[in-house]
Protein backbone atom coordinates (compact mmCIF):
# COMPACT_ATOMS: atom_id res chain seq x y z
CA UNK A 1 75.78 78.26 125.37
CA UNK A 2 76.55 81.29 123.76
CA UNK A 3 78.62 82.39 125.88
CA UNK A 4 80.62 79.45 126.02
CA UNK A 5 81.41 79.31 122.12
CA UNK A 6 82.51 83.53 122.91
CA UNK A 7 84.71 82.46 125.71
CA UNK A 8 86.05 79.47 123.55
CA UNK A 9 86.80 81.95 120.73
CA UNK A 10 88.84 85.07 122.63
CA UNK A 11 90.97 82.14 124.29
CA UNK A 12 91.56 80.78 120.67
CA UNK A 13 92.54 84.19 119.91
CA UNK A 14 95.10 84.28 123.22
CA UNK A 15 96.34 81.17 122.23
CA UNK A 16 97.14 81.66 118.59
CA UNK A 17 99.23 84.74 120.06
CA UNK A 18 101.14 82.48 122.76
CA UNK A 19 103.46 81.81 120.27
CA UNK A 20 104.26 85.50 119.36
CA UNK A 21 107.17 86.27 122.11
CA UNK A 22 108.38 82.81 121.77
CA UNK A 23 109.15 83.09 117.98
CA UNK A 24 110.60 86.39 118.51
CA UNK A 25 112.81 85.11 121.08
CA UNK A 26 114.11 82.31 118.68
CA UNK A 27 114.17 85.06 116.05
CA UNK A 28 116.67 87.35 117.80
CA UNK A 29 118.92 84.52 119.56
CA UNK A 30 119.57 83.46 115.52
CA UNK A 31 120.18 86.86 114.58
CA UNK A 32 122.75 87.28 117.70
CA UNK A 33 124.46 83.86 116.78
CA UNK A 34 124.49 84.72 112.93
CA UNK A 35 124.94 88.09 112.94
CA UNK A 36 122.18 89.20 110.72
CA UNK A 37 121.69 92.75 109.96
CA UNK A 38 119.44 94.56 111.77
CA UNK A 39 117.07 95.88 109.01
CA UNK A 40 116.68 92.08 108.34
CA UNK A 41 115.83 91.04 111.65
CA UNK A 42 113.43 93.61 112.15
CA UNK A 43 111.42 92.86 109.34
CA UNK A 44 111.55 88.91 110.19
CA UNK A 45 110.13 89.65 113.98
CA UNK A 46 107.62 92.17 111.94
CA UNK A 47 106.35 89.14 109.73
CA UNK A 48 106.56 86.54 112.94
CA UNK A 49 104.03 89.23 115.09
CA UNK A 50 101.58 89.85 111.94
CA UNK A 51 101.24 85.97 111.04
CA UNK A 52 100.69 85.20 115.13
CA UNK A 53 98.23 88.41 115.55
CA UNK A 54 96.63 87.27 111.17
CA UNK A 55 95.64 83.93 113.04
CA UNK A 56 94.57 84.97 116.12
CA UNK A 57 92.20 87.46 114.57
CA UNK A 58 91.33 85.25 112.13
CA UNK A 59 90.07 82.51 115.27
CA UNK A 60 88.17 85.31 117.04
CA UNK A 61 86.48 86.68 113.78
CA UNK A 62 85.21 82.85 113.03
CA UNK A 63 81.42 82.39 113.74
CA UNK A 64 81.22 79.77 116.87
CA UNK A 65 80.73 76.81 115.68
CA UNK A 66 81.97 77.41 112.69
CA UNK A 67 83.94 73.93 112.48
CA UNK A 68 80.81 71.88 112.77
CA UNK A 69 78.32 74.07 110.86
CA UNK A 70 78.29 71.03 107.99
CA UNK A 71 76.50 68.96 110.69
CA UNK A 72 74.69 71.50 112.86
CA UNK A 73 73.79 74.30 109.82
CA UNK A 74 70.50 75.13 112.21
CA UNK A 75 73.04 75.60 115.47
CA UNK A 76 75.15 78.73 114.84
CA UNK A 77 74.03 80.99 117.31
CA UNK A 78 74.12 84.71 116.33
CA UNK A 79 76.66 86.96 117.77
CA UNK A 80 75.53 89.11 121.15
CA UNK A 81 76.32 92.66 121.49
CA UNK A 82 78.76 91.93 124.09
CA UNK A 83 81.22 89.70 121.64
CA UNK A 84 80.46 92.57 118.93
CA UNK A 85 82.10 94.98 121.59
CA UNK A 86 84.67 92.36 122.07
CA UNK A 87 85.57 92.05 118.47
CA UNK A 88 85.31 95.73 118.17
CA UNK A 89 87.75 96.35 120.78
CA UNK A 90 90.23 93.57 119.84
CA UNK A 91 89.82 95.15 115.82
CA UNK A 92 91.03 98.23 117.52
CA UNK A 93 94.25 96.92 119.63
CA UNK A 94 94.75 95.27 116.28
CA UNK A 95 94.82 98.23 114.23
CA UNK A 96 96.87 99.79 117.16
CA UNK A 97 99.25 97.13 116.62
CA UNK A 98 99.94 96.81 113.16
CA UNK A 99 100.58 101.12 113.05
CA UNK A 100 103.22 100.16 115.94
CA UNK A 101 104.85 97.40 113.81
CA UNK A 102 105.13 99.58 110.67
CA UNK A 103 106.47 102.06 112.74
CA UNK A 104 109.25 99.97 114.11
CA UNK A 105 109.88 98.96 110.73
CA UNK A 106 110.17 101.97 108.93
CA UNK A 107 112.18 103.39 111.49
CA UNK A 108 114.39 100.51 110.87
CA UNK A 109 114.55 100.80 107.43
CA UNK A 110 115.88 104.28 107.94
CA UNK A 111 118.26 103.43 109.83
CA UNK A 112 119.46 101.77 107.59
CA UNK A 113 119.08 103.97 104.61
CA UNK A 114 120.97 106.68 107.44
CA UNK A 115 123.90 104.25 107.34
CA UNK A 116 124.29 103.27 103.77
CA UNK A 117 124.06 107.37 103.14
CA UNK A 118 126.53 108.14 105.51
CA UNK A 119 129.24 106.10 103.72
CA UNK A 120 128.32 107.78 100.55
CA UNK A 121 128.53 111.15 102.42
CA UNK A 122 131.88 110.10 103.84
CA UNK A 123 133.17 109.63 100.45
CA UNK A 124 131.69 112.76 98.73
CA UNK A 125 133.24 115.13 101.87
CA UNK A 126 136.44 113.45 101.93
CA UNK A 127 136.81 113.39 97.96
CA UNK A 128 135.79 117.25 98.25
CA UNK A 129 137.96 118.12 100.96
CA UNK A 130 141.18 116.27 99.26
CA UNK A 131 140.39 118.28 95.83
CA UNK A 132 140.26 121.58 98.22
CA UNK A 133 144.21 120.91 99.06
CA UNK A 134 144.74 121.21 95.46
CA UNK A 135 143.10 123.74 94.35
CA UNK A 136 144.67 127.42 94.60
CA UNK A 137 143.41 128.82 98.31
CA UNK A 138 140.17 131.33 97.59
CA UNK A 139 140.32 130.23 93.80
CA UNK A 140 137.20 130.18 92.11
CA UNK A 141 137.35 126.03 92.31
CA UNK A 142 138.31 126.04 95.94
CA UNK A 143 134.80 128.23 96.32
CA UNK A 144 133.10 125.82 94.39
CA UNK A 145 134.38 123.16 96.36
CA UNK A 146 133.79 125.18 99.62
CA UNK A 147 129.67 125.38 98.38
CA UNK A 148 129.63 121.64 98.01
CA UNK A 149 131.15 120.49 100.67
CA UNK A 150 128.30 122.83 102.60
CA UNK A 151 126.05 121.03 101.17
CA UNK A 152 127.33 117.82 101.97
CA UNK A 153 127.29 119.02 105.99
CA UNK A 154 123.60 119.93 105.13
CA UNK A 155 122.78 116.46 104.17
CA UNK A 156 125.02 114.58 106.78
CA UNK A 157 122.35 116.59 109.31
CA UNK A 158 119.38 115.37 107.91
CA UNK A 159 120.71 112.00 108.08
CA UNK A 160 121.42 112.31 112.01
CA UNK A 161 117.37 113.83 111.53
CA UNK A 162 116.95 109.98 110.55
CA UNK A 163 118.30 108.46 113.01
CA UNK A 164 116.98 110.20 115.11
CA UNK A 165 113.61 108.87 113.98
CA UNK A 166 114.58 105.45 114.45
CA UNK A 167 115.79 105.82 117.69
CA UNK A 168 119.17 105.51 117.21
CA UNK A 169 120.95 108.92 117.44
CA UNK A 170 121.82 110.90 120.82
CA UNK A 171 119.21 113.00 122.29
CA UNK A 172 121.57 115.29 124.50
CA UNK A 173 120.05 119.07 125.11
CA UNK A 174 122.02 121.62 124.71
CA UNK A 175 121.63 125.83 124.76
CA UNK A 176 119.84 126.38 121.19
CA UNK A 177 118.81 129.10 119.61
CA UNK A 178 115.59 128.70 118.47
CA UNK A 179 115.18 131.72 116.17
CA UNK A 180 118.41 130.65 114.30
CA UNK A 181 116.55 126.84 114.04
CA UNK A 182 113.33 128.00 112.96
CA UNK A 183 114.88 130.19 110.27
CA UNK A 184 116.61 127.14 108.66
CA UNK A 185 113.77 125.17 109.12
CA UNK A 186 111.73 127.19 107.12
CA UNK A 187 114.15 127.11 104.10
CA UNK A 188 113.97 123.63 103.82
CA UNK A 189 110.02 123.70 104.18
CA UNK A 190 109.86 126.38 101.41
CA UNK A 191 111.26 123.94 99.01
CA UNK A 192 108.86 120.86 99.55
CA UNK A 193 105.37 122.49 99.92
CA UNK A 194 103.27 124.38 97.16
CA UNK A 195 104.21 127.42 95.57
CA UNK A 196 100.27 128.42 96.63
CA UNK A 197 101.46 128.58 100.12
CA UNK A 198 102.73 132.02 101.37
CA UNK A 199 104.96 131.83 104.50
CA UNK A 200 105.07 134.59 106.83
CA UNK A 201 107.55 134.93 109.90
CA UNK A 202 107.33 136.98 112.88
CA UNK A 203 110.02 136.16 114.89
CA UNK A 204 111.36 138.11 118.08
CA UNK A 205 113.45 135.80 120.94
CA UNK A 206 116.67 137.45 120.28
CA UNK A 207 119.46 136.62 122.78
CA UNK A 208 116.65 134.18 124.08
CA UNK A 209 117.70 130.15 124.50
CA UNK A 210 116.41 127.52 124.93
CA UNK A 211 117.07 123.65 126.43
CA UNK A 212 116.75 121.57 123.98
CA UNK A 213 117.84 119.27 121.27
CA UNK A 214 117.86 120.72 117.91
CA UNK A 215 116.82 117.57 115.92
CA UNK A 216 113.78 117.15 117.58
CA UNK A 217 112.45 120.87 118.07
CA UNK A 218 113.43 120.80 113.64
CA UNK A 219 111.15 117.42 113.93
CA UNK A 220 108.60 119.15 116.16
CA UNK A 221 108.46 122.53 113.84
CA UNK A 222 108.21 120.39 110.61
CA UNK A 223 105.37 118.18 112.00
CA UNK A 224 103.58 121.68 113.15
CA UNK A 225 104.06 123.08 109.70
CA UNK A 226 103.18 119.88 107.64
CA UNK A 227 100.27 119.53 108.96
CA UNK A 228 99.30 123.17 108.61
CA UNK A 229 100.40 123.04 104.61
CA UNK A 230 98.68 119.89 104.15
CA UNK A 231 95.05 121.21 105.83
CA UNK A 232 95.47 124.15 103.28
CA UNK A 233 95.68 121.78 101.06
CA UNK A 234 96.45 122.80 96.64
CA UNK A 235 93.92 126.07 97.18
CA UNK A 236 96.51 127.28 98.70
CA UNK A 237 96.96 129.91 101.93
CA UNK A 238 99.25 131.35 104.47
CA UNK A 239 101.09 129.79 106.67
CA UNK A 240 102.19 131.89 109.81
CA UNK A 241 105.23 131.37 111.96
CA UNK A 242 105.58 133.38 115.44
CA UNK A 243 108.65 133.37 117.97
CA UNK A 244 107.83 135.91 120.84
CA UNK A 245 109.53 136.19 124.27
CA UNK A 246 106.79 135.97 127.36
CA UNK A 247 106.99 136.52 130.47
CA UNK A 248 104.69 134.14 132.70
CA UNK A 249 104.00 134.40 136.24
CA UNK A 250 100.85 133.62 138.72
CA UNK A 251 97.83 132.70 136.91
CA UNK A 252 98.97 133.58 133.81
CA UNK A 253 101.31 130.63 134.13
CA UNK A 254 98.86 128.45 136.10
CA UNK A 255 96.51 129.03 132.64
CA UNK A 256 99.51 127.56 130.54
CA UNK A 257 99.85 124.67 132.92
CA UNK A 258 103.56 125.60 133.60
CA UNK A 259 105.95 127.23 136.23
CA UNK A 260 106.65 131.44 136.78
CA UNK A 261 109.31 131.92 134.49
CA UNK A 262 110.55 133.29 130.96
CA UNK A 263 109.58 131.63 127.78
CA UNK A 264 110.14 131.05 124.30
CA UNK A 265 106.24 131.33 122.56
CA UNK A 266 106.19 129.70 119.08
CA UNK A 267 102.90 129.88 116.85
CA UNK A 268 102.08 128.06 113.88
CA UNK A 269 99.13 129.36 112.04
CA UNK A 270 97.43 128.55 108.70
CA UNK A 271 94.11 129.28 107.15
CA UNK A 272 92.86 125.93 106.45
CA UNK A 273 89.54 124.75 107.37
CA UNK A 274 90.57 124.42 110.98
CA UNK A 275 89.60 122.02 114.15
CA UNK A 276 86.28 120.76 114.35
CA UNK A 277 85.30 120.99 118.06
CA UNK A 278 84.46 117.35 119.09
CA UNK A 279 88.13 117.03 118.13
CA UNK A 280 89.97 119.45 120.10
CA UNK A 281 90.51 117.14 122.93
CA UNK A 282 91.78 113.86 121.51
CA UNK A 283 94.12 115.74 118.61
CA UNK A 284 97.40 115.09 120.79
CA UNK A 285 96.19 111.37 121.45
CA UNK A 286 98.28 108.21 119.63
CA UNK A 287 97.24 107.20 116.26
CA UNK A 288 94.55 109.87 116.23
CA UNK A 289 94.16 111.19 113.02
CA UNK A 290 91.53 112.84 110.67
CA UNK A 291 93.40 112.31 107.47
CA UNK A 292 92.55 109.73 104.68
CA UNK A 293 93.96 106.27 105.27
CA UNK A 294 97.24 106.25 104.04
CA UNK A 295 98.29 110.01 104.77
CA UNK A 296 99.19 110.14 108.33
CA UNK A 297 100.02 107.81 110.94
CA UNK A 298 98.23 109.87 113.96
CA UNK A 299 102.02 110.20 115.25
CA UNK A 300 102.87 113.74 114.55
CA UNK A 301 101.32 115.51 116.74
CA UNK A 302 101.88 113.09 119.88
CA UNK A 303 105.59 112.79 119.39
CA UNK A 304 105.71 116.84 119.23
CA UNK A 305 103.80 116.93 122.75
CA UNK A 306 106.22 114.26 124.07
CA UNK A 307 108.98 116.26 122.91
CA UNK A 308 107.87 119.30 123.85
CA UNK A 309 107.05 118.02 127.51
CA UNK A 310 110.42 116.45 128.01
CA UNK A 311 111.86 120.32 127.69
CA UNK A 312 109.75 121.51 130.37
CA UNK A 313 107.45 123.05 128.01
CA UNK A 314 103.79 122.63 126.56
CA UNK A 315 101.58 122.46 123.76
CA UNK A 316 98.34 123.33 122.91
CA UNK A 317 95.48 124.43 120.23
CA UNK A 318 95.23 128.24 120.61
CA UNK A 319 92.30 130.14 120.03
CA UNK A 320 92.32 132.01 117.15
CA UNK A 321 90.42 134.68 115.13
CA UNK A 322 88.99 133.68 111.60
CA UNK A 323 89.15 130.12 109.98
CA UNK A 324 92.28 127.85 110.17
CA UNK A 325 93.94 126.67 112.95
CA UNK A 326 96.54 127.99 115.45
CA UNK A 327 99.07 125.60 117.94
CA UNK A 328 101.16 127.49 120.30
CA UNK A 329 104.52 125.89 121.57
CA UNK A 330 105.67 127.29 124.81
CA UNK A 331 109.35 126.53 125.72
CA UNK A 332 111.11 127.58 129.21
CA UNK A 333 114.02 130.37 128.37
CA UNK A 334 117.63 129.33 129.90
CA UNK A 335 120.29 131.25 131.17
CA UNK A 336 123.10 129.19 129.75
CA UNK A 337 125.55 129.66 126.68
CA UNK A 338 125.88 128.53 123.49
CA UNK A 339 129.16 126.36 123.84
CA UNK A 340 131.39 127.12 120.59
CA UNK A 341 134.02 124.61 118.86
CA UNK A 342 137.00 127.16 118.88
CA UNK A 343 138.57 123.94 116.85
CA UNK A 344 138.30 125.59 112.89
CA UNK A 345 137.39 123.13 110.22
CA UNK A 346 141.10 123.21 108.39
CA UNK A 347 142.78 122.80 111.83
CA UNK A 348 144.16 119.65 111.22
CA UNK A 349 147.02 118.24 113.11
CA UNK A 350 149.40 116.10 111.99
CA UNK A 351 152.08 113.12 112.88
CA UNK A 352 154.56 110.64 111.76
CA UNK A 353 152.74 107.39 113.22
CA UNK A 354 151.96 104.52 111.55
CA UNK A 355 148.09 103.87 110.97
CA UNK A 356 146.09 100.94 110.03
CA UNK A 357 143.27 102.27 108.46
CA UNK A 358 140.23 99.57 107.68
CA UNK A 359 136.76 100.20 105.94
CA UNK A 360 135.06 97.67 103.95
CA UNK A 361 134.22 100.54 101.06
CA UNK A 362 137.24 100.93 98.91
CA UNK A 363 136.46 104.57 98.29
CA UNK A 364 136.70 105.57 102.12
CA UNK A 365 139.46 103.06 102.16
CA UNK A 366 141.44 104.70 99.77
CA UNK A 367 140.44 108.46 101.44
CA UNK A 368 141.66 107.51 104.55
CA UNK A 369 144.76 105.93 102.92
CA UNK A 370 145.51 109.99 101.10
CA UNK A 371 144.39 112.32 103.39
CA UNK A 372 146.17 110.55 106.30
CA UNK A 373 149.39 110.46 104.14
CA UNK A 374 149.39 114.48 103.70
CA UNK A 375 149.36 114.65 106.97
CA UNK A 376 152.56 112.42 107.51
CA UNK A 377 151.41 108.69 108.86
CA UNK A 378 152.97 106.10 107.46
CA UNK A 379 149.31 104.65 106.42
CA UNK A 380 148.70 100.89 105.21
CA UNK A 381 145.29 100.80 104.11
CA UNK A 382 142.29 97.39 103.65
CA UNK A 383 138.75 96.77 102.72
CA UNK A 384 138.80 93.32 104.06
CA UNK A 385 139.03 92.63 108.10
CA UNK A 386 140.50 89.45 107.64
CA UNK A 387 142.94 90.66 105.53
CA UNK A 388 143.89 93.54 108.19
CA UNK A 389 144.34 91.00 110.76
CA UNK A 390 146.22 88.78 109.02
CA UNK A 391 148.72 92.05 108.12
CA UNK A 392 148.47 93.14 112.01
CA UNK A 393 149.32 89.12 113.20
CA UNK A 394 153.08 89.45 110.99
CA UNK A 395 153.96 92.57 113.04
CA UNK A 396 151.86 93.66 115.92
CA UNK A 397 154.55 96.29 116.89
CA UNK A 398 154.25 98.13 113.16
CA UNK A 399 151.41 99.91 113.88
CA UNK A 400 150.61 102.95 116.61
CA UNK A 401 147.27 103.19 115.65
CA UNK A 402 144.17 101.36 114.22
CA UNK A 403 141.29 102.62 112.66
CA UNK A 404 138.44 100.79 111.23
CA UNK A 405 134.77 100.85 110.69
CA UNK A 406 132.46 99.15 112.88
CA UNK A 407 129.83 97.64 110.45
CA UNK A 408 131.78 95.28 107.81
CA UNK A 409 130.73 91.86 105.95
CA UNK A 410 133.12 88.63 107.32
CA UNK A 411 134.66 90.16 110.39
CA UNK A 412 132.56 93.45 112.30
CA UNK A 413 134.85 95.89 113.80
CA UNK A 414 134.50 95.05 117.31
CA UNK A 415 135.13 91.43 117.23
CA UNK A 416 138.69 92.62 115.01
CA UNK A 417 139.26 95.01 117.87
CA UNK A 418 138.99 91.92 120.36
CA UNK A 419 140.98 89.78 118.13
CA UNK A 420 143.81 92.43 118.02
CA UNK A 421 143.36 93.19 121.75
CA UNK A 422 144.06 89.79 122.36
CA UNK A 423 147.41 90.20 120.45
CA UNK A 424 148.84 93.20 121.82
CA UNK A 425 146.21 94.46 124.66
CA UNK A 426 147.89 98.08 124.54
CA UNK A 427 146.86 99.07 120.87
CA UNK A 428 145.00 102.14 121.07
CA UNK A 429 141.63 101.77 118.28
CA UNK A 430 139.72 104.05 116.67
CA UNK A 431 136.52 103.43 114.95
CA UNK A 432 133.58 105.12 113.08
CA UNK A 433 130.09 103.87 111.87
CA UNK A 434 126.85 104.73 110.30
CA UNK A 435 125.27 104.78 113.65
CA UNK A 436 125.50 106.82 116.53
CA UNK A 437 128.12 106.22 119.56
CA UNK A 438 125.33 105.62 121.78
CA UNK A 439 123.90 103.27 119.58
CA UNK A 440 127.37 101.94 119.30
CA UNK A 441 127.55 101.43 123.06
CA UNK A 442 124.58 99.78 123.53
CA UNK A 443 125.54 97.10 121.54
CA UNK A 444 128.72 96.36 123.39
CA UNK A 445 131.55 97.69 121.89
CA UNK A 446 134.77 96.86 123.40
CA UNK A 447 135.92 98.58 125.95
CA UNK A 448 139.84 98.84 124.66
CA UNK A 449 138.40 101.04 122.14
CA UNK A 450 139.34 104.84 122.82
CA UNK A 451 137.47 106.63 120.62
CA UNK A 452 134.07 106.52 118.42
CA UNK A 453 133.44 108.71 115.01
CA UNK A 454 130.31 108.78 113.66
CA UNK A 455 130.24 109.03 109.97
CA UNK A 456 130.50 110.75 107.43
CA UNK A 457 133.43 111.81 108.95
CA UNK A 458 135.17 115.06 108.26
CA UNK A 459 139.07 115.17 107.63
CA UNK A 460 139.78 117.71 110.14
CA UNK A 461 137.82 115.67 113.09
CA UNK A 462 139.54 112.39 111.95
CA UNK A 463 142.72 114.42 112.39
CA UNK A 464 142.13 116.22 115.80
CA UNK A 465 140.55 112.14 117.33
CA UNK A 466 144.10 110.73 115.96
CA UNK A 467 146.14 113.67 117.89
CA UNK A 468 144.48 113.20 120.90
CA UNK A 469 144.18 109.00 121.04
CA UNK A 470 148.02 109.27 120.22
CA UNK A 471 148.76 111.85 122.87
CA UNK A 472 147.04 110.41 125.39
CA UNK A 473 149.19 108.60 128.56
CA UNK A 474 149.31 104.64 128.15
CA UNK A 475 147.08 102.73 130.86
CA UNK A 476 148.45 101.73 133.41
CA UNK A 477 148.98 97.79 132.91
CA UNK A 478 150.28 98.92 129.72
CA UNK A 479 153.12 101.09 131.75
CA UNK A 480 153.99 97.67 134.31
CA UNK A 481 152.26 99.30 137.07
């Protein structure tokens, strides 16, 4: 019998979750016809899994019986050691589950926040850049200018660092130098972790490279070194950063669990408390973490192994003299070269089109409006899609050239490109977003768009996209052929 009422309650459990993919299916088919934003519809399928998962759990944690203990208070039979490990188990994929859902919706958050920022970052660079043509060239303004507008490139990177997180920015690997990365990583660290701390750096690698993308070796270095500040802890300590070049081949590769080859070795040391034992082997696992509740996620150090992995390298806990703790990063050396942008920043061509430029910000509006001007379009500028259209619809022939942002209230950007592709097919569109192009892509832009910016855009690589959209050969059906 007691079995019976255990079966009874894990199927109550499975069905109270039925509804789960179903709900999220209606969720996301409003969303698509309604065109909600996506930080909204991520936290409406968040709330739609926790309810279905808050009553299933709440079904399987009810005593058998439960319903009919009024009548029968003498009946309710006491739970057996094999529905504790049932419970237990189901608490875990539970836990396991809700950490995966506020993943998914921080990560969506960010993305987000990443966007929003962007447009302010687009404004602050552009504004910066247009008060740089006025100023006197090498003045003591234009150097001012020059040191903020630095700064703004410093904060449009930690906003692709973002996105990045939330799983919307290109991953593309590319030669890096990792002594160069580690360097600026370690600036930034100095700034955010206690003055207690001493960091020391050892770095070799010269003329070394690696394969790799440089937002997530910066994610995997900061993880690596937050963790080592935060074991330290307010006493304080050192924290130790190593890059050496290695050599590996027969079984001193074998040991490392990689191929014969040349490698990049990075160290991160501190003198914290160090690794217990019983935890060395589960440290790299999901969701494994021996912080307090509510100061890590158990993520960290998994996501730095998966990164790590993915450029053919490894990760490990090194053995080390004295207390603290020691993880050494070993990344495969290439033979390829950095590729350079011979393009300079100020390059920025110019042209006697006309341009209709569209963002729904009236600052970025307005930008594109000026600095497109200096450089000789005939620019008509709008905040409102609609609006644009309507202006396009009078003359279709006016314009050589439309730009426009993607994300916008009333009218998107891709369903004005369609609209205006549907007018006059050969139109040749620009556009720029918050996101990333892939993310861009994945979503189905149009495919008469010939070229995607991702913001906050920069005056000169507005210019040089322009140029080369322009100068490109019509298609074909556009030429009668």
């Amino acid at each position: 019998m007691k079995l019976k009422l255990q079966s009874r309650q894990l199927t109550s459990f499975i069905a109270a979750c039925l509804p789960m993919p179903v709900l999220n299916g209606v969720l996301y088919l409003i969303g698509c016809h309604h065109r909600i934003q996506a930080s909204v519809m991520g936290l409406l399928l968040t709330a739609a899994t926790l309810l279905c998962l808050g009553c299933g759990v709440w079904l399987l944690r009810r005593k058998p019986g439960a319903a009919n203990q009024d009548h029968h208070p003498d009946t309710t039979p006491n739970p057996t050691p094999e529905c504790e490990s049932i419970q237990q188990r189901m608490i875990h994929l539970e836990q396991q589950l809700f950490q995966s859902q506020k993943m998914e919706a921080i990560g969506t958050l960010a993305s987000g926040i990443a966007h929003d920022f962007n447009n302010i970052l687009t404004a602050i660079m552009g504004y910066v850049e247009l008060a740089k043509l006025d100023a006197g060239p090498r003045s003591k303004v234009w150097l001012d200018l020059e040191q903020a507008l630095t700064a703004a490139h410093r904060a449009r990177e930690l906003t692709r660092q973002i996105l990045s997180f939330s799983r919307k920015a290109d991953g593309h690997n590319k030669p890096l130098d990792l002594k160069a990365l580690i360097k600026e990583t370690l600036k930034l660290l100095r700034a955010s972790i206690p003055a207690t701390i001493d960091i020391q750096q050892q770095l070799d690698g010269d003329g070394s490279l690696v394969l790799a993308n440089a937002t997530q070796l910066h994610q995997v270095l900061m993880n690596l070194c937050t963790n080592a500040t935060q074991a330290m802890g307010d006493q304080g300590g050192t924290l130790t950063v190593q890059l050496y070049k290695r050599i590996l081949i027969g079984a001193g590769a074998a040991d490392q669990g990689v191929s014969p080859g040349r490698y990049l070795e990075l160290t991160v040391s501190d003198t914290g408390p160090g690794i217990q034992p019983q935890f060395r082997e589960c440290i790299f696992d999901p969701y494994f973490t021996t912080k307090a509740e509510g100061q890590g996620t158990g993520l960290g150090l998994s996501v730095a192994r998966s990164i790590v992995q993915n450029c053919g390298g490894t990760i490990n806990i090194a053995d080390r003299q004295g207390p603290g703790a020691s993880f050494r990063v070993l990344l495969p050396a290439t033979a390829a070269t950095v590729e350079y942008d011979d393009k300079k920043e100020d390059d920025w061509p110019s042209g006697s089109e006309s341009i209709l430029f569209l963002d729904d910000e009236p600052t970025i509006a307005s930008w594109g409006q000026q600095i497109l001007s200096r450089l000789g379009y005939n620019v008509v500028s709008f905040n409102r899609s609609v609006d644009a259209l309507d202006e396009f619809r009078k003359a279709p022939h006016r314009f050589d050239l439309v730009v426009t942002d993607v994300m916008m209230p009333h009218m998107t950007g891709d369903l004005l490109a369609s609209q205006i592709l549907s007018i006059r097919p050969d139109m040749p569109i620009i556009m720029f977003t918050g996101y990333s192009e892939k993310a861009m892509c994945e979503n189905g832009i149009h495919e008469g768009v010939k070229a995607i910016l991702c913001k906050p855009l920069a005056a000169a690589e507005l210019a040089r996209a322009i140029r080369q959209v322009l100068d490109s050969p019509p298609p074909e059906s556009a030429m009668g052929f």
